[in-house]
PDB file of N, CA and C in Angstrom:
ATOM      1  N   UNK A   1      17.863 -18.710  12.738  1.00  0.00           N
ATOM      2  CA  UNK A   1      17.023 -18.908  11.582  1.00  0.00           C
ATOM      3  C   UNK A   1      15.883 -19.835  11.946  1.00  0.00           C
ATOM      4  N   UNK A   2      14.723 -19.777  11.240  1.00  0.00           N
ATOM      5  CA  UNK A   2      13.367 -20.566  11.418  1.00  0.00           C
ATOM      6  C   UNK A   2      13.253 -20.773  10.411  1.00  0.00           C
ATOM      7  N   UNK A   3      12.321 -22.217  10.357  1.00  0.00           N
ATOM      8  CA  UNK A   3      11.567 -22.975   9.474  1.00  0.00           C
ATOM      9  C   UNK A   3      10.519 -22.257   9.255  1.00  0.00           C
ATOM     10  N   UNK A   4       9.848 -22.189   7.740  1.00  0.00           N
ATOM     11  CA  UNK A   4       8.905 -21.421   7.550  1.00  0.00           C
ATOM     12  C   UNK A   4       8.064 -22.077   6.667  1.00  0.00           C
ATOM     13  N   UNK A   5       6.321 -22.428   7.212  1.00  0.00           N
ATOM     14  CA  UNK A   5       5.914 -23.431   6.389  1.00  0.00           C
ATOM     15  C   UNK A   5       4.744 -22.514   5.397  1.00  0.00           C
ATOM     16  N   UNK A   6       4.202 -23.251   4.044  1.00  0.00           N
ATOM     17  CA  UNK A   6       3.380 -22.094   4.179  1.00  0.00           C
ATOM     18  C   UNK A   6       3.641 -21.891   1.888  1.00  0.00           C
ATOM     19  N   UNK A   7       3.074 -20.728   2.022  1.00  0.00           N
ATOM     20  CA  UNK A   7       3.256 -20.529   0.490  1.00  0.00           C
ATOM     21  C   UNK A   7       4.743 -19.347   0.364  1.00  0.00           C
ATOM     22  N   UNK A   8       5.407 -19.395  -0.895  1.00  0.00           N
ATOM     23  CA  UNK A   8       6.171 -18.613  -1.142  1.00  0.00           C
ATOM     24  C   UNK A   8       6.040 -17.075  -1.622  1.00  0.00           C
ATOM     25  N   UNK A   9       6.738 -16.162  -1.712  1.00  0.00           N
ATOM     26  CA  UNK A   9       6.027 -14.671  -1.222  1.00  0.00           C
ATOM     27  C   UNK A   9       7.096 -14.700  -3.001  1.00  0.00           C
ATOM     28  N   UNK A  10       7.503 -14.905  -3.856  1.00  0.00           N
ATOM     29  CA  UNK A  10       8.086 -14.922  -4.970  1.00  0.00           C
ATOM     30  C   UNK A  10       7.043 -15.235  -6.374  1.00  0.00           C
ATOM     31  N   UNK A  11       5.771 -15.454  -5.847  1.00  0.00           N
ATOM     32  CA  UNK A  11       4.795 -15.423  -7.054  1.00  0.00           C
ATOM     33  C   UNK A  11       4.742 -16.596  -7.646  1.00  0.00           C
ATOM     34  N   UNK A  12       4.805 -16.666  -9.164  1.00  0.00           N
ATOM     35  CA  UNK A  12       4.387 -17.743  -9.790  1.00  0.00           C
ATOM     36  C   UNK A  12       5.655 -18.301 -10.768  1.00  0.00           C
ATOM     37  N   UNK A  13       6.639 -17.229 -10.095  1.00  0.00           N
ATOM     38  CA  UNK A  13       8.129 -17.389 -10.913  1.00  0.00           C
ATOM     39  C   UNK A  13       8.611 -19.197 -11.065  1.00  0.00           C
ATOM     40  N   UNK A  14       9.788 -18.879 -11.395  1.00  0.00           N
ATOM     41  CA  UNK A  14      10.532 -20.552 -11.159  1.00  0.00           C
ATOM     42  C   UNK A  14      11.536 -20.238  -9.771  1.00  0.00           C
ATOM     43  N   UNK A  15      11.537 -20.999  -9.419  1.00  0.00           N
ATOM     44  CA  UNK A  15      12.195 -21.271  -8.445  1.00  0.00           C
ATOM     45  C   UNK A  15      13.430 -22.001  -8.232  1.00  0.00           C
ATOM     46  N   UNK A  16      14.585 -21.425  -7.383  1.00  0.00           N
ATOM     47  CA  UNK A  16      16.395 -22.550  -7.727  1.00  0.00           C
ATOM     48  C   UNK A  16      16.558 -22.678  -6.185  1.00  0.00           C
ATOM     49  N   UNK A  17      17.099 -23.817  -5.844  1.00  0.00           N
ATOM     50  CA  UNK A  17      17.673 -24.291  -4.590  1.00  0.00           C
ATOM     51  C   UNK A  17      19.215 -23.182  -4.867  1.00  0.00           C
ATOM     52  N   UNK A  18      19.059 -22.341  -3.502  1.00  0.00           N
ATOM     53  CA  UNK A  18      20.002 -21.368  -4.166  1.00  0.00           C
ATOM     54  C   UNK A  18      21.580 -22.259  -3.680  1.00  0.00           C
ATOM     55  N   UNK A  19      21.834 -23.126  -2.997  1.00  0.00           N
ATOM     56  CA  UNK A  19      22.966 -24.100  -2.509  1.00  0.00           C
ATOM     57  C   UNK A  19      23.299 -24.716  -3.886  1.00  0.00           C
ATOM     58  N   UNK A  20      22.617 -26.075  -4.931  1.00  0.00           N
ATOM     59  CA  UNK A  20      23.190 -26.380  -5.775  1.00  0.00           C
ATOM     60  C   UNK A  20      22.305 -26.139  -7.235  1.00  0.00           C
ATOM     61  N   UNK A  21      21.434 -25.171  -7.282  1.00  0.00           N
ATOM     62  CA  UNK A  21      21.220 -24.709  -8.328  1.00  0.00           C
ATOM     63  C   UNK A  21      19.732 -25.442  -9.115  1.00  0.00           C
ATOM     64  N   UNK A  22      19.199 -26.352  -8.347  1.00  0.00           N
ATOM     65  CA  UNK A  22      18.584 -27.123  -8.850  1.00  0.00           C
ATOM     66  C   UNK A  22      17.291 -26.343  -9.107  1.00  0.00           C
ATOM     67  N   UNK A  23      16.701 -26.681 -10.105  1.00  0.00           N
ATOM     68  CA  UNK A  23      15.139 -25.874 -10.173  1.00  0.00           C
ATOM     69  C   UNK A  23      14.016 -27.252  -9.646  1.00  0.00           C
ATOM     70  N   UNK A  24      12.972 -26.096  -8.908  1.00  0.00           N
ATOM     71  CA  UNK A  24      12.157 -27.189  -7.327  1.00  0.00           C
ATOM     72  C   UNK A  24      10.974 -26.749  -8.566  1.00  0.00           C
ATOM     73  N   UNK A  25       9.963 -27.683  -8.537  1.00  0.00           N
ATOM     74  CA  UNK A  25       8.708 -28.051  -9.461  1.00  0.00           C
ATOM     75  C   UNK A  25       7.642 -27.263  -8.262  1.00  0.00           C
ATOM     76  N   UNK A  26       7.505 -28.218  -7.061  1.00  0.00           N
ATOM     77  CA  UNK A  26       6.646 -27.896  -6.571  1.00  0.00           C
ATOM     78  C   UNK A  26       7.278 -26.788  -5.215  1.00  0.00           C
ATOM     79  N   UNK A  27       6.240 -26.306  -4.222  1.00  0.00           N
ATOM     80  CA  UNK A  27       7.039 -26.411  -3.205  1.00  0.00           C
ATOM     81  C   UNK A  27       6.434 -26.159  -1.991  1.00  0.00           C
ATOM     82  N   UNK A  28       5.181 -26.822  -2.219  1.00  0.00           N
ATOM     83  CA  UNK A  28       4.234 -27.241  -0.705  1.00  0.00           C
ATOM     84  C   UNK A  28       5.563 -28.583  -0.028  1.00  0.00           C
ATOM     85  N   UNK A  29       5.679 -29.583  -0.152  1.00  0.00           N
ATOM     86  CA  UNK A  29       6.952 -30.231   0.451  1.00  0.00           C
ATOM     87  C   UNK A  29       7.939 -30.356   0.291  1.00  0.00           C
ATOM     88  N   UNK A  30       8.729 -29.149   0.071  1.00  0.00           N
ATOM     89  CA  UNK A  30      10.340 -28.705  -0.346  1.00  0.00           C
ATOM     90  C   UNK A  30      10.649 -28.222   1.327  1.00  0.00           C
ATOM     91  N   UNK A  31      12.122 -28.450   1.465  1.00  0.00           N
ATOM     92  CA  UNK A  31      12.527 -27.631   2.584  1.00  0.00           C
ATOM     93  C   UNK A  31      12.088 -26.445   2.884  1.00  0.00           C
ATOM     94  N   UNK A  32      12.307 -25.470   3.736  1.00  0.00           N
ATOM     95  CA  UNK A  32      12.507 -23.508   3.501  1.00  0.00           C
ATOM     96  C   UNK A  32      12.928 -23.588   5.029  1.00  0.00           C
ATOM     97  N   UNK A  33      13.523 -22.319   4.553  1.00  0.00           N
ATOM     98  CA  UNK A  33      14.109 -21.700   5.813  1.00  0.00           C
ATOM     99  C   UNK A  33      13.963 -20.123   5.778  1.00  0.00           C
ATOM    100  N   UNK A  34      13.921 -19.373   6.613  1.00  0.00           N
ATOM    101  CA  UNK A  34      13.864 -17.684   6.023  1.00  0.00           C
ATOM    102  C   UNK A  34      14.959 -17.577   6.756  1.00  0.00           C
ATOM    103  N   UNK A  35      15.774 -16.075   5.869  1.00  0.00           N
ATOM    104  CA  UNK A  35      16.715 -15.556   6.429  1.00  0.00           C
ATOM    105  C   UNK A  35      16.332 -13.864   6.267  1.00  0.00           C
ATOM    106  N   UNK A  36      16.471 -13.265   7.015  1.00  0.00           N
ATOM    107  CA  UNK A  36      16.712 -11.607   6.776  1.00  0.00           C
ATOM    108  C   UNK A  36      14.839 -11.104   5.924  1.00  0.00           C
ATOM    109  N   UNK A  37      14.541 -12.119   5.945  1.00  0.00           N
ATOM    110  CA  UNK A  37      13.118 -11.694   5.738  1.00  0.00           C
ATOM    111  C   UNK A  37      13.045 -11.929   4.227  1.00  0.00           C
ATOM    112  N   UNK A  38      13.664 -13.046   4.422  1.00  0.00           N
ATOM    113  CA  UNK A  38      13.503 -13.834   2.689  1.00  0.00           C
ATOM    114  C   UNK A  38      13.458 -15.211   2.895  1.00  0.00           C
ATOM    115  N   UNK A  39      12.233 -15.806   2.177  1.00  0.00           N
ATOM    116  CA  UNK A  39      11.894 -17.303   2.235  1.00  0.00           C
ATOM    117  C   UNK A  39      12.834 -17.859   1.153  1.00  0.00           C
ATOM    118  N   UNK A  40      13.660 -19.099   1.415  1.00  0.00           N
ATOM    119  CA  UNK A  40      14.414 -19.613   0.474  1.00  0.00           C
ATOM    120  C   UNK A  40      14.057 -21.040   0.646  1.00  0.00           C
ATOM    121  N   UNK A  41      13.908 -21.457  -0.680  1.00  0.00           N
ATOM    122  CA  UNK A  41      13.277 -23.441  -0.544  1.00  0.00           C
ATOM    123  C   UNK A  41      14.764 -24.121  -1.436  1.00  0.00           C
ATOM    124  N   UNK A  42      14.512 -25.646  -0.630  1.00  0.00           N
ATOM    125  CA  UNK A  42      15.719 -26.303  -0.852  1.00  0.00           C
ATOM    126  C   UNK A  42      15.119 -27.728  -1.349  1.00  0.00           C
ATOM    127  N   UNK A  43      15.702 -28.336  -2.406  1.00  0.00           N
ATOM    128  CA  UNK A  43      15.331 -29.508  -2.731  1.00  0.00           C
ATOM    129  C   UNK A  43      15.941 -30.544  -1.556  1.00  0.00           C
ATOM    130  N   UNK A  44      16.368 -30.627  -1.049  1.00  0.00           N
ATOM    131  CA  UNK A  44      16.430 -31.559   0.643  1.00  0.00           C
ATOM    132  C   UNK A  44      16.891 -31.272   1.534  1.00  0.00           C
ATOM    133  N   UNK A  45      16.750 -31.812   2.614  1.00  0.00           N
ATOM    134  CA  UNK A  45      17.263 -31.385   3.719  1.00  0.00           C
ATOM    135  C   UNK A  45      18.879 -30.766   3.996  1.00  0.00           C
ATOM    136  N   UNK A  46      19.603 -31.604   3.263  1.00  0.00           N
ATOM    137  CA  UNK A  46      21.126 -31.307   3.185  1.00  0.00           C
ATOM    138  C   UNK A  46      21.497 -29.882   2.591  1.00  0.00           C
ATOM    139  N   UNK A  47      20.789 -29.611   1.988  1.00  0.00           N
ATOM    140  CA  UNK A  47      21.055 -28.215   1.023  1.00  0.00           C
ATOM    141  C   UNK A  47      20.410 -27.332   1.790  1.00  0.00           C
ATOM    142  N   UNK A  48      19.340 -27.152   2.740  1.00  0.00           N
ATOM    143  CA  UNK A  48      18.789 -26.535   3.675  1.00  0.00           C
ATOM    144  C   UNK A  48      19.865 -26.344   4.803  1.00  0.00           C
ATOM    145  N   UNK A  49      20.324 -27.247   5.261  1.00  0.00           N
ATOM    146  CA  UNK A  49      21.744 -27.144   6.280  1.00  0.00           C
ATOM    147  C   UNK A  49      22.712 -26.649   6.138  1.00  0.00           C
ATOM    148  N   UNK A  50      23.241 -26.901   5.147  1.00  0.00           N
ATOM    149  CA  UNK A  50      24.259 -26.134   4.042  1.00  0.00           C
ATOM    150  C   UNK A  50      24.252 -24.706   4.311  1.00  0.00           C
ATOM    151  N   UNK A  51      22.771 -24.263   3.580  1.00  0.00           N
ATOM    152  CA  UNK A  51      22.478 -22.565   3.520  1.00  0.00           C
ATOM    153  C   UNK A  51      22.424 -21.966   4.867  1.00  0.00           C
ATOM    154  N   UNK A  52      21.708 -22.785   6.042  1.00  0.00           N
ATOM    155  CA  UNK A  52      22.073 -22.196   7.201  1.00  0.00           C
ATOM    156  C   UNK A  52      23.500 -22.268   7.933  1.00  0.00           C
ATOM    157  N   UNK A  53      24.196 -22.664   7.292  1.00  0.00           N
ATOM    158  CA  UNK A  53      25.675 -22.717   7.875  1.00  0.00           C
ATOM    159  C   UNK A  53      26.042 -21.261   7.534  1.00  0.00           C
ATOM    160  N   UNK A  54      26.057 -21.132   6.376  1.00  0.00           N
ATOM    161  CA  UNK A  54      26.644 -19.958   5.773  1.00  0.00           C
ATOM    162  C   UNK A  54      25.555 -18.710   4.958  1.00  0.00           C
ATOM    163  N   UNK A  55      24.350 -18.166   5.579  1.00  0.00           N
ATOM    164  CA  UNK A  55      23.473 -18.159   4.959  1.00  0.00           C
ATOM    165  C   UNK A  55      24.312 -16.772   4.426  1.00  0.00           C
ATOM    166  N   UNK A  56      24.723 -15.911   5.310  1.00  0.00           N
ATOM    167  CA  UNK A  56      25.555 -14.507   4.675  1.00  0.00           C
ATOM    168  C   UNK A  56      25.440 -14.721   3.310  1.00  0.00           C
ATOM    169  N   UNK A  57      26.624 -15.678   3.191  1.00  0.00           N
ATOM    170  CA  UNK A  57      27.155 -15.986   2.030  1.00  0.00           C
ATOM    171  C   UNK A  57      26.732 -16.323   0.620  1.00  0.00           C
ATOM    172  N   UNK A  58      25.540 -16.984   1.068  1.00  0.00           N
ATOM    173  CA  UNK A  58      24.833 -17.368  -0.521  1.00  0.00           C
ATOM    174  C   UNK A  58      24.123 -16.082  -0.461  1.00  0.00           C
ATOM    175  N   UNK A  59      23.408 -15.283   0.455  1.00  0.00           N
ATOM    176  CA  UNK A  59      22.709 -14.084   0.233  1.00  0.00           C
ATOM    177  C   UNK A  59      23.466 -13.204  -0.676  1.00  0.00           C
ATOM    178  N   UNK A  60      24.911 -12.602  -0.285  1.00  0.00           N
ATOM    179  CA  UNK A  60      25.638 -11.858  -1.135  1.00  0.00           C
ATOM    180  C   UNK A  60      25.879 -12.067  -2.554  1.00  0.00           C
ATOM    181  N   UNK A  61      25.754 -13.670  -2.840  1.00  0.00           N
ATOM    182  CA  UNK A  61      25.875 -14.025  -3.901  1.00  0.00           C
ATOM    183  C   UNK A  61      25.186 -13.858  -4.879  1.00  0.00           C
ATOM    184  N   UNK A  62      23.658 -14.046  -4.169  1.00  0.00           N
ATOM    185  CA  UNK A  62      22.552 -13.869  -4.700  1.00  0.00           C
ATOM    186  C   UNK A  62      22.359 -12.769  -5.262  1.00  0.00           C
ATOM    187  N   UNK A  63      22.845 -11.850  -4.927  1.00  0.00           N
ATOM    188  CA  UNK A  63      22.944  -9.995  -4.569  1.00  0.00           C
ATOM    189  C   UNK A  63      23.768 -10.323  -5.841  1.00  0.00           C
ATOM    190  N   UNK A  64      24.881 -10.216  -5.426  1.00  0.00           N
ATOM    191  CA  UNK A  64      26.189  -9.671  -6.652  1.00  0.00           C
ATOM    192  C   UNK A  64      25.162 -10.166  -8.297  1.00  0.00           C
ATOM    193  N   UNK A  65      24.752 -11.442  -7.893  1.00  0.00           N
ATOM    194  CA  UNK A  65      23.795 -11.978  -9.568  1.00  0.00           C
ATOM    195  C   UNK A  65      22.971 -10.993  -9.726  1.00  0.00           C
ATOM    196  N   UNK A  66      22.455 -10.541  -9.359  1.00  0.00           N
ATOM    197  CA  UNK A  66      21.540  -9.668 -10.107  1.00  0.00           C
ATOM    198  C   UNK A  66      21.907  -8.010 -10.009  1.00  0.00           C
ATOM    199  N   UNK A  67      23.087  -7.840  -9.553  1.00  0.00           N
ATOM    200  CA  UNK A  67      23.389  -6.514  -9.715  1.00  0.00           C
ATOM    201  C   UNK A  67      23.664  -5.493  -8.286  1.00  0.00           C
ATOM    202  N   UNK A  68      23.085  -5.857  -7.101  1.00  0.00           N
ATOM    203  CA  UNK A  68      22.765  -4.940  -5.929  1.00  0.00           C
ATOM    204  C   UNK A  68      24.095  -4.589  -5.507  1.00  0.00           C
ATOM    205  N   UNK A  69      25.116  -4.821  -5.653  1.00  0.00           N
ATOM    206  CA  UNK A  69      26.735  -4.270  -5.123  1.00  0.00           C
ATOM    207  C   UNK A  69      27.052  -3.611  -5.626  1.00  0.00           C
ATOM    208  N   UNK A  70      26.724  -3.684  -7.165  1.00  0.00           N
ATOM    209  CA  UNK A  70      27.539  -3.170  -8.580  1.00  0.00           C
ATOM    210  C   UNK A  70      27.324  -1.544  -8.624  1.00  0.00           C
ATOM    211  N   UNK A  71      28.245  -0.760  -8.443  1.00  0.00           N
ATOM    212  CA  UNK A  71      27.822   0.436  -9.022  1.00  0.00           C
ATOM    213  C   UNK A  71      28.747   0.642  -9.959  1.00  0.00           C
ATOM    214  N   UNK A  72      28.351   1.790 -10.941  1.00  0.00           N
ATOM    215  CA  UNK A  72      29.194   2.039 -12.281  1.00  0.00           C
ATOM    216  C   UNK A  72      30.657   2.219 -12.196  1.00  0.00           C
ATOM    217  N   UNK A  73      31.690   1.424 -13.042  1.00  0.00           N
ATOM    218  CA  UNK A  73      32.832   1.521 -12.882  1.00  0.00           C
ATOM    219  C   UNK A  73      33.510   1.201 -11.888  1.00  0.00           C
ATOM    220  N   UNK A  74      32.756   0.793 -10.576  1.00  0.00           N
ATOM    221  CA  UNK A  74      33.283  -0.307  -9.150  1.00  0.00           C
ATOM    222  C   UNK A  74      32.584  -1.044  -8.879  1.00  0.00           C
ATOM    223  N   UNK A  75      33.281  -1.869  -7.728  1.00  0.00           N
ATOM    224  CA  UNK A  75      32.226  -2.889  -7.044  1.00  0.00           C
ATOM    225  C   UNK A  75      32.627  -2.204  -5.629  1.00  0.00           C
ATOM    226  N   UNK A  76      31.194  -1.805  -4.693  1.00  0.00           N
ATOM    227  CA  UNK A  76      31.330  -1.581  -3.894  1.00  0.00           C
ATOM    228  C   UNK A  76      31.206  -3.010  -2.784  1.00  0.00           C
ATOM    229  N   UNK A  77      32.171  -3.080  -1.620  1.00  0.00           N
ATOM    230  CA  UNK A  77      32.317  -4.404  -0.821  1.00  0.00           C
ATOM    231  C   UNK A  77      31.899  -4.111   0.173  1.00  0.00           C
ATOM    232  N   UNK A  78      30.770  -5.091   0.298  1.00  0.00           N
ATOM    233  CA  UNK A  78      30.441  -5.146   1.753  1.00  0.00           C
ATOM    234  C   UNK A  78      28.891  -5.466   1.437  1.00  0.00           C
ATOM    235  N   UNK A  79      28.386  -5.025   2.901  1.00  0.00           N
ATOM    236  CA  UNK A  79      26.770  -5.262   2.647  1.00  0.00           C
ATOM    237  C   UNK A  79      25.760  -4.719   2.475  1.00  0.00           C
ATOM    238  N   UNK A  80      25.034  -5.047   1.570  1.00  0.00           N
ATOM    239  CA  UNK A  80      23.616  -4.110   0.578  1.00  0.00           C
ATOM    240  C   UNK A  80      23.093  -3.802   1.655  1.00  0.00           C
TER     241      UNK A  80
END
């Protein structure tokens, strides 16, 4: 994984430290890291470390929240 400095490719949305949920105000000096070709910002360094430990993991999570596993009447397992 790489550090990625720079503007966010997510628009003018709000933004959540996807590790503990926190919503980031700004985010010219917030952490980021990209994974899989997704910029993710972290309110500090620790929560940036965190996500690269296990980045799989919060990705899927991320996934299952908004629906991408789910098909009608199952959950299909594994990866989108």
């Amino acid at each position: 994984m790489k550090d990625v400095q720079g503007q966010g490719q997510q628009g003018q949305g709000k933004h959540w430290d996807p590790v503990c949920g926190k919503q980031l105000e700004t985010l010219e000096s917030q952490p980021s890291s990209e994974y899989k070709k997704r910029r993710y910002f972290f309110c500090s360094e620790r929560c940036r470390h965190a996500f690269e430990r296990q980045a799989e993991r919060f990705r899927l999570n991320e996934l299952a929240r908004v629906g991408a596993l789910m098909t009608p009447g199952r959950v299909r397992w594994g990866l989108a």
